[in-house]
N, C-alpha and C. Protein backbone atom coordinates (compact mmCIF):
# COMPACT_ATOMS: atom_id res chain seq x y z
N UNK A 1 0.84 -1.18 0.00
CA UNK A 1 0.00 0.00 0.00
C UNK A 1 0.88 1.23 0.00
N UNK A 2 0.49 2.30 -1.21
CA UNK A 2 1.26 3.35 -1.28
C UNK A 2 1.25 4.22 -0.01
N UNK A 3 -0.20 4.69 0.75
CA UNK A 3 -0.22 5.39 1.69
C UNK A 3 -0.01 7.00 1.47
N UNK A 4 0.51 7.53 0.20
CA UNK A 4 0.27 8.68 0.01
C UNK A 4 0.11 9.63 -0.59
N UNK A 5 -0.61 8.83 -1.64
CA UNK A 5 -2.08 9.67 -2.82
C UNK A 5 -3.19 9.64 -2.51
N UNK A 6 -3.99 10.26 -3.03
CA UNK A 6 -5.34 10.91 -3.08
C UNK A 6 -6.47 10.26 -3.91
N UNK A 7 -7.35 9.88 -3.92
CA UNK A 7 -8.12 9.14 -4.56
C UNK A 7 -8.82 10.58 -4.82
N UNK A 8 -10.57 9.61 -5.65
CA UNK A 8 -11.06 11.09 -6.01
C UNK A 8 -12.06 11.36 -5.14
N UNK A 9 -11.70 11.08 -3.93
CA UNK A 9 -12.42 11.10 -2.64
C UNK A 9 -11.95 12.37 -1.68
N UNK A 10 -11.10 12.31 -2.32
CA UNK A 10 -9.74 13.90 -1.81
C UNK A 10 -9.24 12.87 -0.18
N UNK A 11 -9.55 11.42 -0.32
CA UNK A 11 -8.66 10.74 0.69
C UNK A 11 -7.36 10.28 0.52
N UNK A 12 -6.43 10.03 1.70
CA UNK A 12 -5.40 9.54 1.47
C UNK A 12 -5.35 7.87 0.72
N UNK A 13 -4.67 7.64 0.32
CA UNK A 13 -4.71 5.93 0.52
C UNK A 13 -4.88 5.41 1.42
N UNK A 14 -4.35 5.55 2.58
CA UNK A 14 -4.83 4.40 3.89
C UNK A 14 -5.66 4.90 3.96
N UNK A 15 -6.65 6.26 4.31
CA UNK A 15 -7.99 6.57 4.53
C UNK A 15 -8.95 5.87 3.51
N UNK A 16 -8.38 5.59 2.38
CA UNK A 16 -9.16 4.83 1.15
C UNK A 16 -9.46 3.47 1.47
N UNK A 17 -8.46 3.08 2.04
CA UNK A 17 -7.75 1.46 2.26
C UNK A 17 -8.97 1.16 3.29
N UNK A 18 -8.70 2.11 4.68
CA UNK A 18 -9.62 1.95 5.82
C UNK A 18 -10.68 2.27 5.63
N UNK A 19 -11.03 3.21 4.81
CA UNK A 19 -12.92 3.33 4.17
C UNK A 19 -13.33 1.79 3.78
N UNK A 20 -12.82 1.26 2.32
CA UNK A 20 -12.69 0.20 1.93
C UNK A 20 -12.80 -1.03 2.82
N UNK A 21 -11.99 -1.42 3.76
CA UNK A 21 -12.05 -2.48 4.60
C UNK A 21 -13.46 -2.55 5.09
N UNK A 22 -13.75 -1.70 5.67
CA UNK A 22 -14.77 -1.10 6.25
C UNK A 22 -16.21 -1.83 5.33
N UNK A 23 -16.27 -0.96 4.41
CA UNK A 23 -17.16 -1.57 3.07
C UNK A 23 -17.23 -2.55 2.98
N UNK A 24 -16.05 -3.54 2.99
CA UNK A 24 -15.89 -4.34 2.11
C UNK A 24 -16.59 -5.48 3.03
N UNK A 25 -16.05 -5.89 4.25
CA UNK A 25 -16.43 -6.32 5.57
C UNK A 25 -17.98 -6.56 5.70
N UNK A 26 -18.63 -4.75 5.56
CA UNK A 26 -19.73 -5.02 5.97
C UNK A 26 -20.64 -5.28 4.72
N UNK A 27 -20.29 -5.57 3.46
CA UNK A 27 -20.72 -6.35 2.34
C UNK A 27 -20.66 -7.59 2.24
N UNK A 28 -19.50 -7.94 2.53
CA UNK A 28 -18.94 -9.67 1.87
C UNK A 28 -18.78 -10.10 3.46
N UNK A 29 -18.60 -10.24 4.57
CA UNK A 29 -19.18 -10.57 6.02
C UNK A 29 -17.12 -10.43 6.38
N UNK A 30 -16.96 -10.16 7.37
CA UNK A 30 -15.74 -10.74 8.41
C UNK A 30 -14.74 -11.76 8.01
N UNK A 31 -16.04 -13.04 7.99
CA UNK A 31 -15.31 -14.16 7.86
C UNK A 31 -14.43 -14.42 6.29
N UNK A 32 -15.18 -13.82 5.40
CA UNK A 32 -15.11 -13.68 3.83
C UNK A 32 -13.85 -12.93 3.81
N UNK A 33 -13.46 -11.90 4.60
CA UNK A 33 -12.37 -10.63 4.14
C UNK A 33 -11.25 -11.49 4.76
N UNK A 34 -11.60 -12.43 6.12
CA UNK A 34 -10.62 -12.58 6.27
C UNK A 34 -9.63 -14.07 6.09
N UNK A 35 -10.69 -14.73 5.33
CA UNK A 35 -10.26 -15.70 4.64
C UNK A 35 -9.42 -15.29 3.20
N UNK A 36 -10.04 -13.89 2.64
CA UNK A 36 -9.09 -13.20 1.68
C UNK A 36 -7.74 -12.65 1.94
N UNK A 37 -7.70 -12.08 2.80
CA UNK A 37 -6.41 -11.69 3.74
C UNK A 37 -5.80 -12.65 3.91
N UNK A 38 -5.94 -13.66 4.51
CA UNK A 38 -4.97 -14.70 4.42
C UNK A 38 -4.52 -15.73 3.81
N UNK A 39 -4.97 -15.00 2.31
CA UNK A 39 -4.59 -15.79 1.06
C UNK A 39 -3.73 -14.58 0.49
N UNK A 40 -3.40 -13.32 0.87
CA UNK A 40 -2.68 -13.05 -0.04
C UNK A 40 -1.39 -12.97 0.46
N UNK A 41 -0.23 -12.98 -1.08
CA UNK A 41 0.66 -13.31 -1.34
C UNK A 41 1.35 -11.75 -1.75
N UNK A 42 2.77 -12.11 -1.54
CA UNK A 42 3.59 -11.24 -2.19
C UNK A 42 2.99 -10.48 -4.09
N UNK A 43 3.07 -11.73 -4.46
CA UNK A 43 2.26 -11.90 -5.92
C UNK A 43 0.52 -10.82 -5.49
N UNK A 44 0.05 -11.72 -4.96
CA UNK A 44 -1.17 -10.56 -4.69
C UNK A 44 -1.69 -9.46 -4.18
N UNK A 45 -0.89 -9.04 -3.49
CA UNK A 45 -0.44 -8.09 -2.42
C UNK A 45 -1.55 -6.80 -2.82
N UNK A 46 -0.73 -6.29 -3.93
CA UNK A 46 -0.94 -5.10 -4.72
C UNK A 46 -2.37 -5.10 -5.24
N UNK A 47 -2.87 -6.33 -5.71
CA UNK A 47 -3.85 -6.32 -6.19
C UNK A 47 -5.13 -5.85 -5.11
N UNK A 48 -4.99 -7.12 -4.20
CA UNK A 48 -5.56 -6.86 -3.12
C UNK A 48 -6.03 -5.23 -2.31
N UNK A 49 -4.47 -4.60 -2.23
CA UNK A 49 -4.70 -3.18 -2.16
C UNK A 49 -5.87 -2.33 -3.09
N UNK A 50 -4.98 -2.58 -4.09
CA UNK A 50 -5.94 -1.65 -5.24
C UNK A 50 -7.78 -2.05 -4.93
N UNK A 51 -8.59 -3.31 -4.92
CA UNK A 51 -9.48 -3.73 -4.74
C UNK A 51 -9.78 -3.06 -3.62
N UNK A 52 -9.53 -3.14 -2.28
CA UNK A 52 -9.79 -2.42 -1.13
C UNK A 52 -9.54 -1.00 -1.36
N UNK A 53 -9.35 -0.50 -1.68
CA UNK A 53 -9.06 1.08 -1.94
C UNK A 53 -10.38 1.62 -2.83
N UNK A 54 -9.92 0.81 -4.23
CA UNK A 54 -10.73 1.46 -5.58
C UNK A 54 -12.06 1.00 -5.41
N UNK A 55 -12.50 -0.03 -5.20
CA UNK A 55 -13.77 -1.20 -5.28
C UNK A 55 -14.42 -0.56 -4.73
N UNK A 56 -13.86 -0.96 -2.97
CA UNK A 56 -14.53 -0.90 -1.78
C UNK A 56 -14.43 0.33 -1.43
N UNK A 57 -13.57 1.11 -1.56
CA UNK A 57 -12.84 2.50 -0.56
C UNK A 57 -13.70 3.94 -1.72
N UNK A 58 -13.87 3.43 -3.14
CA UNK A 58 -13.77 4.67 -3.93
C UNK A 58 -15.66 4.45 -4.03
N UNK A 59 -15.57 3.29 -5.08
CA UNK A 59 -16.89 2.77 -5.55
C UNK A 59 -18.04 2.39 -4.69
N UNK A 60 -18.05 1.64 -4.13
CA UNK A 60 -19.15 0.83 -3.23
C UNK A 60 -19.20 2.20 -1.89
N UNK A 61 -18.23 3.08 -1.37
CA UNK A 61 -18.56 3.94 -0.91
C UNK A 61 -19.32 5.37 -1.34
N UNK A 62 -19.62 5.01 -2.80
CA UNK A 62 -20.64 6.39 -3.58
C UNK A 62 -21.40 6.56 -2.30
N UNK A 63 -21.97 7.89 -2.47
CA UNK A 63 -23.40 8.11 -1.97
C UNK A 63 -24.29 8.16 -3.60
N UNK A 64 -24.47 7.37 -4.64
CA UNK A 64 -24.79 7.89 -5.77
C UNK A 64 -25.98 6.87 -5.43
N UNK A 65 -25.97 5.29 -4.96
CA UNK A 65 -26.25 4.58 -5.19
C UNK A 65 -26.57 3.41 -3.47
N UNK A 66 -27.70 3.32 -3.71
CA UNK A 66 -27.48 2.50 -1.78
C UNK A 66 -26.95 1.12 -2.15
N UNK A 67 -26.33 0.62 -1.58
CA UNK A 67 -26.03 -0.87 -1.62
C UNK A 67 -27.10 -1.91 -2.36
N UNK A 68 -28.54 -2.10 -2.03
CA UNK A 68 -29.36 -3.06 -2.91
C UNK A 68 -28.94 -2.51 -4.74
N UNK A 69 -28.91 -1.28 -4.70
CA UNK A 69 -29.10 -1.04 -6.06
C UNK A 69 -27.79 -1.66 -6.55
N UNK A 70 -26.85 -1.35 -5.98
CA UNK A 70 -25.11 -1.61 -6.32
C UNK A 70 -24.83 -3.50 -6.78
N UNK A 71 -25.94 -4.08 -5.86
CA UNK A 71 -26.07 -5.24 -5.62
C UNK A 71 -26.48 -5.78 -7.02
N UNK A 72 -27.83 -5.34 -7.17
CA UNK A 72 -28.72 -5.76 -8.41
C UNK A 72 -27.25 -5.28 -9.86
N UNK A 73 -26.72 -4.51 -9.75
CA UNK A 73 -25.80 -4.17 -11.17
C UNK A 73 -24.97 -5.36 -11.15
N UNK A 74 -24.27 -5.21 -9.79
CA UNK A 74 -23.08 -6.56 -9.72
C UNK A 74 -23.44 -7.87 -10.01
N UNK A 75 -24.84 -7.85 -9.55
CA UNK A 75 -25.34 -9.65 -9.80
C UNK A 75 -25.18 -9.42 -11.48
N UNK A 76 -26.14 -8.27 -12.10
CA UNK A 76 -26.41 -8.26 -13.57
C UNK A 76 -24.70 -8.44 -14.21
N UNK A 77 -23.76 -7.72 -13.73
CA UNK A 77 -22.94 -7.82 -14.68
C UNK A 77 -21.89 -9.06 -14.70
N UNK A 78 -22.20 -9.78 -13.58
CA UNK A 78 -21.48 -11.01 -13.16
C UNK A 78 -22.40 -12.26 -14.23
N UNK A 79 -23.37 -11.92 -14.05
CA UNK A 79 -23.78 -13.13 -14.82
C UNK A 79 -23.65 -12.74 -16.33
N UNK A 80 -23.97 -11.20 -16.68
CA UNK A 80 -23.65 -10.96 -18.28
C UNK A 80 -21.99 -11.97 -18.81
N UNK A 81 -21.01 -11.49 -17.94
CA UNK A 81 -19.77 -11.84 -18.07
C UNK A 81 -19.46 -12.78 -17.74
N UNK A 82 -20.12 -13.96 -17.08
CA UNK A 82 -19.65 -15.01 -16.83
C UNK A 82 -18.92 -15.55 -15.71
N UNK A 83 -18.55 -14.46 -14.66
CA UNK A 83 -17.93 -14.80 -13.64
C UNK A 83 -18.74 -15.71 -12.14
N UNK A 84 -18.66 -16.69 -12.24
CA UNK A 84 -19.38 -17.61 -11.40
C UNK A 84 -19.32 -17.32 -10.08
N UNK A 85 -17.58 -17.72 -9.87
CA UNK A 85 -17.15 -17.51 -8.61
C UNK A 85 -17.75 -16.43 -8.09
N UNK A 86 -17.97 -14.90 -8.36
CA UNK A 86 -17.88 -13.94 -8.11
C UNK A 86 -19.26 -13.92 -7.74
N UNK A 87 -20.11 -13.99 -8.62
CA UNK A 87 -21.40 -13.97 -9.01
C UNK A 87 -21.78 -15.20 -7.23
N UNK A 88 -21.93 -16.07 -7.07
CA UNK A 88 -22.07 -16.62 -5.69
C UNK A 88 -21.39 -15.93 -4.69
N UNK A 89 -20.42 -14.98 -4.71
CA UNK A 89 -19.66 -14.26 -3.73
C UNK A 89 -21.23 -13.27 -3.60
N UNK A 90 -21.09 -12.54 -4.59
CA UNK A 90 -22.00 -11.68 -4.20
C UNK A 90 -23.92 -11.45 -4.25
N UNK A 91 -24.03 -13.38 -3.84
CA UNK A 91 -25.10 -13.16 -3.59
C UNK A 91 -25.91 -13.49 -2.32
N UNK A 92 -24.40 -13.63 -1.97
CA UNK A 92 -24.21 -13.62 -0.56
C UNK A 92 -24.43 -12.22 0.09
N UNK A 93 -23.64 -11.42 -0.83
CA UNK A 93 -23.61 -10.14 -0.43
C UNK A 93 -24.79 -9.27 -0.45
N UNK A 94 -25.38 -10.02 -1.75
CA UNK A 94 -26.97 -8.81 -1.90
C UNK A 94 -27.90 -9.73 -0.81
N UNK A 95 -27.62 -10.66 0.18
CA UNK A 95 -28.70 -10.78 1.23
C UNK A 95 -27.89 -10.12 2.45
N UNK A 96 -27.13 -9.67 2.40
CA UNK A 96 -26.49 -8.91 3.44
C UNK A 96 -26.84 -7.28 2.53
N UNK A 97 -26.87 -6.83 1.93
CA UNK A 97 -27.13 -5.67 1.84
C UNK A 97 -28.92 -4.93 1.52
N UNK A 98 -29.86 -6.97 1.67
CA UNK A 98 -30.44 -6.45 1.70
C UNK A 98 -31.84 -6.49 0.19
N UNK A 99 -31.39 -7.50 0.21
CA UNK A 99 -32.07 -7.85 -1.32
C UNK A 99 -32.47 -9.27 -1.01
N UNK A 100 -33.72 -9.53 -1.31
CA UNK A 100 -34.95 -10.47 -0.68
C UNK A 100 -34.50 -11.76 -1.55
N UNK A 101 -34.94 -13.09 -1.31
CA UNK A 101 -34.92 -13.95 -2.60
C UNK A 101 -35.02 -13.53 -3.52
N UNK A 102 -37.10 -13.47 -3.48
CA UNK A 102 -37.44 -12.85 -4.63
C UNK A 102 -37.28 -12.00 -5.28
N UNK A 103 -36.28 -10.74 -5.31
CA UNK A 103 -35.90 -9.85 -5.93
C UNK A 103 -34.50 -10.27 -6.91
N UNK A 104 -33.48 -11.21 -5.88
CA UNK A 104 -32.65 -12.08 -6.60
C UNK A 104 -33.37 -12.42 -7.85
N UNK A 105 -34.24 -13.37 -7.63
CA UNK A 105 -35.04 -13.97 -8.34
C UNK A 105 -35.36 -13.02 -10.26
N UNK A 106 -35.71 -11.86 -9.36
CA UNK A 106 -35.71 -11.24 -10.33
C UNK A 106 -34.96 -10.25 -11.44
N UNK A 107 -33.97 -10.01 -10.38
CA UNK A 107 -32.68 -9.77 -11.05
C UNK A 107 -32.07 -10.65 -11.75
N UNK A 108 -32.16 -12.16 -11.90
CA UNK A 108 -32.13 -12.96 -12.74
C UNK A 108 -32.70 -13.10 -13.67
N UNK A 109 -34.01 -13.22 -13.51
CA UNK A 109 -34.96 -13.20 -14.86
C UNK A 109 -34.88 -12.04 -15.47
N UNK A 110 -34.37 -11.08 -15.12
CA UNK A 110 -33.95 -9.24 -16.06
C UNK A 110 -32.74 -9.60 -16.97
N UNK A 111 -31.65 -10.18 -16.27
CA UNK A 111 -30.75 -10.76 -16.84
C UNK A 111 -30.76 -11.77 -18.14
N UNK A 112 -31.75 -12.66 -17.62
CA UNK A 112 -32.01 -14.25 -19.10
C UNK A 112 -32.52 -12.72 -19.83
N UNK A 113 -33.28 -11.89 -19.83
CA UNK A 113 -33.65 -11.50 -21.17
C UNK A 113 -32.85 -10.53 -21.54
N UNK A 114 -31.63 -9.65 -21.10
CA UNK A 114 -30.37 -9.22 -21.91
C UNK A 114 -29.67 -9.49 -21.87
N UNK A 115 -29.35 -10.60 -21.25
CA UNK A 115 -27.95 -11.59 -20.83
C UNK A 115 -27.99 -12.78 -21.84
N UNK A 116 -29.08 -13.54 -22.27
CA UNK A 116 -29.36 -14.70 -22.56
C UNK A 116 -29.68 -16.03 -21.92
N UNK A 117 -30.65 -16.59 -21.91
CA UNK A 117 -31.30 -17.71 -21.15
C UNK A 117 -30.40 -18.77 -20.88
N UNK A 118 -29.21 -18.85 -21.61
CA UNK A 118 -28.11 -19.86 -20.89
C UNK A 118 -27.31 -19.11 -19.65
N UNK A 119 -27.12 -17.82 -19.53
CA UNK A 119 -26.91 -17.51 -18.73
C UNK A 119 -27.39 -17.03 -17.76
N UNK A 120 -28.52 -17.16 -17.70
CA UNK A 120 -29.83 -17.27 -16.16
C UNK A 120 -30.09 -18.52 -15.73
N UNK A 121 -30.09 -19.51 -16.54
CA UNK A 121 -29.75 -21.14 -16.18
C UNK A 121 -29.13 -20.65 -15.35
N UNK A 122 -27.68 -20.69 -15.40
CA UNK A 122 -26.25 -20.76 -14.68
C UNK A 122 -26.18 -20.39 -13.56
N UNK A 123 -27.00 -18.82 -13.76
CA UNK A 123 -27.04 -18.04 -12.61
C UNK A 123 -28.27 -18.83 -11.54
N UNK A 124 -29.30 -19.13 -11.81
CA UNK A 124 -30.57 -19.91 -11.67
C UNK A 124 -29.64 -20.96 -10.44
N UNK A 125 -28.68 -21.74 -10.75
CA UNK A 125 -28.18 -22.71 -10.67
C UNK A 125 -27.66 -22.44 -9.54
N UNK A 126 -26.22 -21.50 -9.87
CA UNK A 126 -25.51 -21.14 -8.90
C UNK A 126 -26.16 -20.19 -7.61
N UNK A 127 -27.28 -19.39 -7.88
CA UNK A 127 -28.02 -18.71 -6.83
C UNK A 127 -28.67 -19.89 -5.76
N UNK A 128 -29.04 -20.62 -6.52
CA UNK A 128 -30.21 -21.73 -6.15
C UNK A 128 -28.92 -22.43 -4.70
N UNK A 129 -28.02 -22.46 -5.31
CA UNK A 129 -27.01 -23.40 -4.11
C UNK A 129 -26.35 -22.55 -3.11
N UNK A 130 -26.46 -21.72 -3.26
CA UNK A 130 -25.75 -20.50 -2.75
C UNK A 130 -26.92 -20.81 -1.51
N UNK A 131 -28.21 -20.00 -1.80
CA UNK A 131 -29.40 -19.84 -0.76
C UNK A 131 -29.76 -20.87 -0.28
N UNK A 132 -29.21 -21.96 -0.51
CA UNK A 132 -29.53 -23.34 0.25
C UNK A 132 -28.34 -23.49 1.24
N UNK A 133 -27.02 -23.06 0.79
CA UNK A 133 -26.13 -22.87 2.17
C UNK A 133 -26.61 -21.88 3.07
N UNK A 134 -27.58 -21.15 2.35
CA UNK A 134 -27.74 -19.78 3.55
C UNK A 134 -29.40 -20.49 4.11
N UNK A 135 -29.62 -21.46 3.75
CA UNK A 135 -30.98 -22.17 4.78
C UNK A 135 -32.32 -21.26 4.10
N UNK A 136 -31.95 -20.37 2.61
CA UNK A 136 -33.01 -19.83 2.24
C UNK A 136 -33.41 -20.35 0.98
N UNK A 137 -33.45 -21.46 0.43
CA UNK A 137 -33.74 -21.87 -0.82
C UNK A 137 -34.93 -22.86 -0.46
């Protein structure tokens, strides 16, 4: 972590870093950040930073946007693109920030029709197992 530039927050980096943690924590839970933390590596280090800073510290801290809404984009653009892993990360996250089954539900079915119906399967799939670890499926 650089520690002493300015984001466009007019924060320092560690103020970015520590906004971020912050965010990030009370999105993706404790246990999640800190199972990430103790996977990173020399190799990941940096990355890691940048994510906590830019993601969590710059983005997900808008006031533009409350968290459900932030939620519903991330599910949409995770399943447009294909990212699985991610896409079950954060649908974890949109019942922590606050987004019902059924709205999941429907942020999926918004998706099969500009995403394409193989990729609401997928999502269909992977949501479906997700909310059954969380005792809500």
């Amino acid at each position: 972590m650089t520690g002493v530039g300015r984001g466009p927050s007019g924060l320092s980096d560690a103020e970015r870093v520590e906004r971020g943690m912050r965010v990030r924590r009370e999105v993706l839970s404790d246990a999640h950040v800190d199972r990430a933390n103790a996977a990173i590596t020399d190799f990941t280090a940096d990355f890691q930073d940048f994510i906590t800073r830019t993601a969590w510290g710059d983005i997900w801290s808008r006031p533009g946007l409350d968290r459900k809404s932030r939620s519903v984009a991330v599910l949409t653009a995770m399943i447009a693109l294909g990212h699985h892993d991610e896409f079950e990360m954060h649908v974890r996250a949109a019942r922590r920030n606050g987004l019902t089954v059924a709205e999941i539900k429907e942020v999926i079915l918004q998706a099969g029709l500009y995403c394409g119906v193989p990729a609401a399967n997928t999502a269909f799939q992977l949501a479906r197992r997700v909310l059954e670890e969380l005792g809500e499926a």
